[in-house]
C-alpha atoms as a PDB file:
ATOM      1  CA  UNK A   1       6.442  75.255 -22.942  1.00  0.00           C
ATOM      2  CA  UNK A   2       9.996  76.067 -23.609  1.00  0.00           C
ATOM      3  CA  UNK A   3      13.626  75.412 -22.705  1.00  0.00           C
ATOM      4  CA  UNK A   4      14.572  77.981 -21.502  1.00  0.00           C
ATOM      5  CA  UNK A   5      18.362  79.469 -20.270  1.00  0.00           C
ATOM      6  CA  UNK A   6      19.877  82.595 -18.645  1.00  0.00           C
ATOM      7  CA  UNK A   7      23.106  84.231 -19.025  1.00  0.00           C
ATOM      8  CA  UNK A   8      24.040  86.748 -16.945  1.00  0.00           C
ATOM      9  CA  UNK A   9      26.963  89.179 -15.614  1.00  0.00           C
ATOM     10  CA  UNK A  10      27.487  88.585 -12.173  1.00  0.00           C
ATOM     11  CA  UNK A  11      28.261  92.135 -10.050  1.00  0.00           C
ATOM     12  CA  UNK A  12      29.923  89.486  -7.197  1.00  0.00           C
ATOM     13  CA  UNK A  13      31.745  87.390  -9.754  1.00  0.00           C
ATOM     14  CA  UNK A  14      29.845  84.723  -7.808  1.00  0.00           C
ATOM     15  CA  UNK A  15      27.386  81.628  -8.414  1.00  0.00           C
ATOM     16  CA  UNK A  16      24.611  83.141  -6.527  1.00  0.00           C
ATOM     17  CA  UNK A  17      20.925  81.623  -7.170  1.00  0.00           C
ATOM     18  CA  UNK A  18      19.514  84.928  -5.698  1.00  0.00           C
ATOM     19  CA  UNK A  19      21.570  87.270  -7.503  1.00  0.00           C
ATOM     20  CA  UNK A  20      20.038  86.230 -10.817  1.00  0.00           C
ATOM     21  CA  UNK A  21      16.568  86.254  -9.642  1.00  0.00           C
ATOM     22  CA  UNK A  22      17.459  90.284  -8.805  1.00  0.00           C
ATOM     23  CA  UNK A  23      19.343  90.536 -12.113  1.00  0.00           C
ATOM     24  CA  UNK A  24      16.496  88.952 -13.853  1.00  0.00           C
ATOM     25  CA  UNK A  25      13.902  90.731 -12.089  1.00  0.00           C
ATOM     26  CA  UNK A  26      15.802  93.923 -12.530  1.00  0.00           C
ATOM     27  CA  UNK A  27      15.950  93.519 -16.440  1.00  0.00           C
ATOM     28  CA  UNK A  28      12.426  92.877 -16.923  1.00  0.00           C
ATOM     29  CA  UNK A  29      11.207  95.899 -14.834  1.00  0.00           C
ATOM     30  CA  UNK A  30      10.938  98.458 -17.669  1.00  0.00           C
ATOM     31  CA  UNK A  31      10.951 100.951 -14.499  1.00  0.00           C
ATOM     32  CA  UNK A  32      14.072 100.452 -13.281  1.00  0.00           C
ATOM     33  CA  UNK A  33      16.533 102.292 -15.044  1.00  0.00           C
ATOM     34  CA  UNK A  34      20.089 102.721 -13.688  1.00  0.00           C
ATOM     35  CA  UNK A  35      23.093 104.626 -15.714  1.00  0.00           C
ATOM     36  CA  UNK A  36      25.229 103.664 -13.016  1.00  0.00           C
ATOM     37  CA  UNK A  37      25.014  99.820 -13.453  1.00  0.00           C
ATOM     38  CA  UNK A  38      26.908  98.857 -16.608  1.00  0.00           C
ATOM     39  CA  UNK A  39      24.700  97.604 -19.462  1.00  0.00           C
ATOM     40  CA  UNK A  40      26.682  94.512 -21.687  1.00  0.00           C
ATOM     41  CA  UNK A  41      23.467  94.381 -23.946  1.00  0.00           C
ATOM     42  CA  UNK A  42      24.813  96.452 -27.025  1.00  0.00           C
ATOM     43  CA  UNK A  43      27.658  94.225 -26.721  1.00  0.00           C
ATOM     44  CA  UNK A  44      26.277  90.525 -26.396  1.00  0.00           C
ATOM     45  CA  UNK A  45      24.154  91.987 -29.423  1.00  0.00           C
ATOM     46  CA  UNK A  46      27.357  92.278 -31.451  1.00  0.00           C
ATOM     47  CA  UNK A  47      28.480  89.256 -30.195  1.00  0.00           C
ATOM     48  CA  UNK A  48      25.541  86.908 -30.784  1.00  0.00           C
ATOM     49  CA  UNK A  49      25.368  88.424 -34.326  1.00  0.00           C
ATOM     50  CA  UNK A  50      29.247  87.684 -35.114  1.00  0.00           C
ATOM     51  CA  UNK A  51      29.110  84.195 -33.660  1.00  0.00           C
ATOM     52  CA  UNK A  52      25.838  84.169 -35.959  1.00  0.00           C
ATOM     53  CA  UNK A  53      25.473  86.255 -38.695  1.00  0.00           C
ATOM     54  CA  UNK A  54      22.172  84.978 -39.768  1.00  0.00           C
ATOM     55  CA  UNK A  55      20.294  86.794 -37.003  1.00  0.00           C
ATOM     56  CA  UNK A  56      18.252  89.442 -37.366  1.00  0.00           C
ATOM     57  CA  UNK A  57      17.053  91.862 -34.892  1.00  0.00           C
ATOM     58  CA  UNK A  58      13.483  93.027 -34.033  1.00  0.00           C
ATOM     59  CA  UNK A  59      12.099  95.827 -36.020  1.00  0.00           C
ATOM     60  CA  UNK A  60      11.445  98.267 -33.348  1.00  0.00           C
ATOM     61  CA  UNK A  61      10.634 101.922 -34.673  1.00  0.00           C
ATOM     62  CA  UNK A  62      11.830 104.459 -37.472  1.00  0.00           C
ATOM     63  CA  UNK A  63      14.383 105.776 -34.805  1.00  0.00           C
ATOM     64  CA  UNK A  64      18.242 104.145 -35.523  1.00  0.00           C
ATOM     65  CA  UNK A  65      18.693 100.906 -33.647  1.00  0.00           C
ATOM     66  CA  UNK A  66      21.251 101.701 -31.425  1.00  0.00           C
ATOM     67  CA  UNK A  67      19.087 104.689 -29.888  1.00  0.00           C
ATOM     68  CA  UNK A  68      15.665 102.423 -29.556  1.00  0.00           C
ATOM     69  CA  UNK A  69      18.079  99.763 -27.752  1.00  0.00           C
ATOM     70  CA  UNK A  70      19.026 102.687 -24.926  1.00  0.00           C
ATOM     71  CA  UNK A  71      15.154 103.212 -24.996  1.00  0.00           C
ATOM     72  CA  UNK A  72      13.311  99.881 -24.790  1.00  0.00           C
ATOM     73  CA  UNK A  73      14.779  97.537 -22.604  1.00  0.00           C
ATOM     74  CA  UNK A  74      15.330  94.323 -25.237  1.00  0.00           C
ATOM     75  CA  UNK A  75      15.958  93.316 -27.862  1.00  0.00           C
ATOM     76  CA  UNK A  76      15.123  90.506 -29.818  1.00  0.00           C
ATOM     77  CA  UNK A  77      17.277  88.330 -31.945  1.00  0.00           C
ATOM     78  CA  UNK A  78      15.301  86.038 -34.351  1.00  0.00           C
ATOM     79  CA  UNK A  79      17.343  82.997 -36.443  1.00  0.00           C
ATOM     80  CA  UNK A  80      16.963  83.121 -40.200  1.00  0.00           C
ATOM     81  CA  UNK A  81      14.169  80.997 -41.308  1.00  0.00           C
ATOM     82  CA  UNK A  82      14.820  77.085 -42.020  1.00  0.00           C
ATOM     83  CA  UNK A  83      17.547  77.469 -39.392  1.00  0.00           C
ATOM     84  CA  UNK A  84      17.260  75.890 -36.054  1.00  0.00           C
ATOM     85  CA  UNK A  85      14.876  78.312 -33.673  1.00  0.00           C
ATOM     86  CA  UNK A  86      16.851  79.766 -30.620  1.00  0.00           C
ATOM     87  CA  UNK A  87      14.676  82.852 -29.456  1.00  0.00           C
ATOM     88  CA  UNK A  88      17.266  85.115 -28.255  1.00  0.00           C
ATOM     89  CA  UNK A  89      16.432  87.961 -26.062  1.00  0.00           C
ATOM     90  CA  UNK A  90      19.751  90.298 -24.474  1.00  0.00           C
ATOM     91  CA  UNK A  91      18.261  92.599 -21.811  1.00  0.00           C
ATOM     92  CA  UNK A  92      20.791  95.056 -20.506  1.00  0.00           C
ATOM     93  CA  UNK A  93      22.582  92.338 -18.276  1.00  0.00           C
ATOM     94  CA  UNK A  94      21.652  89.061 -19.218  1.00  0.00           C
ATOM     95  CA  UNK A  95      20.645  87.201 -22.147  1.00  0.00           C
ATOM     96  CA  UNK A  96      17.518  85.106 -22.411  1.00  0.00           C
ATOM     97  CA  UNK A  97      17.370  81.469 -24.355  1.00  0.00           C
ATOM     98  CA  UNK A  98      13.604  80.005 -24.945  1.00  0.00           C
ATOM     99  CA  UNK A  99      13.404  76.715 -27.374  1.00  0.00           C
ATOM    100  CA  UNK A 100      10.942  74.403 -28.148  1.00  0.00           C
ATOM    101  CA  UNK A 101      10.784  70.852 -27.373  1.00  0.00           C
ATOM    102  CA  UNK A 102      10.057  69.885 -30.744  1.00  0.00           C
ATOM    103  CA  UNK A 103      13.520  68.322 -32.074  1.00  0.00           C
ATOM    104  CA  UNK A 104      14.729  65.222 -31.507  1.00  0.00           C
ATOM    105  CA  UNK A 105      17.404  63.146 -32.190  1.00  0.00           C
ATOM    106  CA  UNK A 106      20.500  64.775 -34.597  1.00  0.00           C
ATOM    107  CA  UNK A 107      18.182  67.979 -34.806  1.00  0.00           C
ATOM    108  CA  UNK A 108      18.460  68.549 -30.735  1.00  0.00           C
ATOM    109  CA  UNK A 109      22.068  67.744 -30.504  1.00  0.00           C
ATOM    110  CA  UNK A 110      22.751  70.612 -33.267  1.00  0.00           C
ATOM    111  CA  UNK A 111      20.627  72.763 -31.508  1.00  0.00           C
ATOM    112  CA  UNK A 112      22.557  72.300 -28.277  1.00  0.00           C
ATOM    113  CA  UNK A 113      25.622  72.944 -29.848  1.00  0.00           C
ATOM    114  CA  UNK A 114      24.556  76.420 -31.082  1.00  0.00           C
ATOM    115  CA  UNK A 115      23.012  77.329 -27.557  1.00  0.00           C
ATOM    116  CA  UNK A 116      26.662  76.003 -26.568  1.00  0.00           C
ATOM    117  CA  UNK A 117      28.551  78.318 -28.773  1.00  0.00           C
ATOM    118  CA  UNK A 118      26.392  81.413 -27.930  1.00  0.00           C
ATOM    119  CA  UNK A 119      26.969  80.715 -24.691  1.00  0.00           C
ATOM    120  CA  UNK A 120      30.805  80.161 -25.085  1.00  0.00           C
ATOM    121  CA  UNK A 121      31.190  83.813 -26.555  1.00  0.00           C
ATOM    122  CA  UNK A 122      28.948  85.693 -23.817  1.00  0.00           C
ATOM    123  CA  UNK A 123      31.595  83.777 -21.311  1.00  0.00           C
ATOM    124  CA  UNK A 124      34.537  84.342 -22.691  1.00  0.00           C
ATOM    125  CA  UNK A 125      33.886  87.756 -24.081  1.00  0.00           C
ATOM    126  CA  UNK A 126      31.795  89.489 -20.966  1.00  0.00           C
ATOM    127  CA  UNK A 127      32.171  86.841 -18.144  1.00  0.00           C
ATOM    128  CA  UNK A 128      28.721  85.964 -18.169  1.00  0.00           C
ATOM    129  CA  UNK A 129      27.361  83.308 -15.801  1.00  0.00           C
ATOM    130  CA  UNK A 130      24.729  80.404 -16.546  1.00  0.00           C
ATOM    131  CA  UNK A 131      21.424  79.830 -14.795  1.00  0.00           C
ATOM    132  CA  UNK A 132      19.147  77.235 -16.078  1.00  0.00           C
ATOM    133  CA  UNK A 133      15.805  77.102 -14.409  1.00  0.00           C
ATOM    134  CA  UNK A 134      15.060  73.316 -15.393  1.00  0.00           C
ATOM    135  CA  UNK A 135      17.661  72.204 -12.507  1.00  0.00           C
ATOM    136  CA  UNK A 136      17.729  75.114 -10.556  1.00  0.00           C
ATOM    137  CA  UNK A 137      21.793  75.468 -11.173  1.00  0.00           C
ATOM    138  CA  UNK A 138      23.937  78.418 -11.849  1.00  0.00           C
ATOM    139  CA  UNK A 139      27.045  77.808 -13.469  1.00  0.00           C
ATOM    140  CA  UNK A 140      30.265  79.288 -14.870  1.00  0.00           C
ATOM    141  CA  UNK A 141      31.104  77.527 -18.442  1.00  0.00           C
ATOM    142  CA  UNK A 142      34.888  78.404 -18.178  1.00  0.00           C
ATOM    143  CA  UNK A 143      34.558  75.243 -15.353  1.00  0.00           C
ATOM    144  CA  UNK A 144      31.965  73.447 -16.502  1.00  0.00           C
ATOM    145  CA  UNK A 145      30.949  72.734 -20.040  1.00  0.00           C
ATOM    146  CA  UNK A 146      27.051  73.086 -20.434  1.00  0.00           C
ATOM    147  CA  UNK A 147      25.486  69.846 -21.548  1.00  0.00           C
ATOM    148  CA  UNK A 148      21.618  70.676 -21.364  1.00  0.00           C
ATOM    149  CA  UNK A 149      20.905  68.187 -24.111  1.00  0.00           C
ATOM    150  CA  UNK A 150      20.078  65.189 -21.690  1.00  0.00           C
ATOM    151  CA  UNK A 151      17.098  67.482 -19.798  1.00  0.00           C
ATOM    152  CA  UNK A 152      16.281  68.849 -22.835  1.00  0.00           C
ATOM    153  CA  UNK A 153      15.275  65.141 -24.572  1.00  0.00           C
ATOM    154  CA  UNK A 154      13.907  64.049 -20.882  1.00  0.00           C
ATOM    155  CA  UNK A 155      11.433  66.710 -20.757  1.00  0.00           C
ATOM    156  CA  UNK A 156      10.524  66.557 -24.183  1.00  0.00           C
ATOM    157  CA  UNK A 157       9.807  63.105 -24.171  1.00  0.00           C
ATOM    158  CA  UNK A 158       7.597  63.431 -21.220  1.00  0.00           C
ATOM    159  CA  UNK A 159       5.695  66.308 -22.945  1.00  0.00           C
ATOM    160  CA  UNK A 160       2.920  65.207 -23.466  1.00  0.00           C
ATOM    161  CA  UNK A 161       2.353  63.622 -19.988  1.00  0.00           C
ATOM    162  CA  UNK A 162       3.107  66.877 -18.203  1.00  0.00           C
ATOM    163  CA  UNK A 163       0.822  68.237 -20.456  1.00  0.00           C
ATOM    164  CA  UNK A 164      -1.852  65.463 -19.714  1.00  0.00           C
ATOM    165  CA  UNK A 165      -1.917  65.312 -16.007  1.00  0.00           C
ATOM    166  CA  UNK A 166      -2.086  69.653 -16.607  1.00  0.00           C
ATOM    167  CA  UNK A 167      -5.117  68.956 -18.259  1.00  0.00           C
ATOM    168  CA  UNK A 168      -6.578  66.683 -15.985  1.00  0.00           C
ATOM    169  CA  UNK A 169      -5.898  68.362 -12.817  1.00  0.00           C
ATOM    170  CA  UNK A 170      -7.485  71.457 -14.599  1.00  0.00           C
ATOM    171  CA  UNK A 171     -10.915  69.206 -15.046  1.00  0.00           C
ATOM    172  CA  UNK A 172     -11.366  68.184 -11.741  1.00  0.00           C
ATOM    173  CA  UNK A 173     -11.003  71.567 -10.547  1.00  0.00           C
ATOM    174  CA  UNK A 174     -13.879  74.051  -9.920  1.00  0.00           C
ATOM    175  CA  UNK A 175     -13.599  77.206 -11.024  1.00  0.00           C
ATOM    176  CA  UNK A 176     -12.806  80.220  -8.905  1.00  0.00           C
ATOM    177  CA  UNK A 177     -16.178  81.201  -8.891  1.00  0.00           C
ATOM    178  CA  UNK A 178     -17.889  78.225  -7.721  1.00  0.00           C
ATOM    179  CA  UNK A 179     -16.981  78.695  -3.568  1.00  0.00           C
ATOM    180  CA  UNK A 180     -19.846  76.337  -2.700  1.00  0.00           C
END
């Protein structure tokens, strides 16, 4: 399980819940291919990596990066080992957030305030929108400051419950092949 956060570029310039699921969607489809839609990815790239230098991207093949990035459809930004891990993944129109619910405490808030800043640049630089799945909200930053911290610490404290009552409703249930 994982924290996880969208940004996206909004064709409307709207907080729409179902234009991000279509974004989103769109993104992941390595079939759907449009030169007529604008992509923003080789750009958040350069932006992520300025706002952090210490990540590196994915090793992909011997081709140069910048042609495997019009090929494959992400790309993966990785932090620098010993340094707080943000799994970063820019599509051609949104960028993708997963974390772990492993920190706590002075570790989390730090942790939040790098998610913060990444998000910060894809706003002000490309006028990217937030989504976060865990409440179900879109937002713009430039109104509202993100503060995911508090969900973060409430879901990671429940953890291991959610993962508990998982497990236990998996136990009572019969598998598929058991009709009878």
């Amino acid at each position: 399980m994982s924290y996880d956060i969208y940004c996206y570029k909004s064709p409307s310039n709207s907080l729409n819940t179902d234009e991000v699921d279509s974004i989103i969607e769109s993104d992941q489809n390595r079939y759907v291919f449009s030169d007529k839609v604008p992509s923003y990815k080789e750009r958040a790239i350069a932006l992520l990596k300025a706002y952090n230098p210490r990540l590196t991207s994915s090793q992909i093949t011997s081709q140069s990066e910048r042609e495997d990035r019009k090929i494959i459809r992400h790309v993966e930004l990785n932090p620098a080992v010993g340094d707080p891990i943000i799994q970063v993944t820019v599509y051609d129109n949104h960028v993708f957030f997963s974390i772990p619910y492993w920190y706590e405490g002075a570790e989390a808030e730090k942790l939040m305030g790098i998610l913060k800043g990444y998000i910060r640049v894809l706003r002000e630089e490309l006028g990217f929108f937030v989504y976060d799945p865990q409440t179900g909200e879109v937002y713009d930053p430039a109104e509202n400051d993100y503060d995911g911290l508090e969900k973060y610490l409430e879901v990671g404290n429940h953890l291991e419950d959610i993962i508990g009552e998982n497990k236990e409703q998996s136990k009572n249930k019969k598998p598929w092949w058991k009709f009878w």
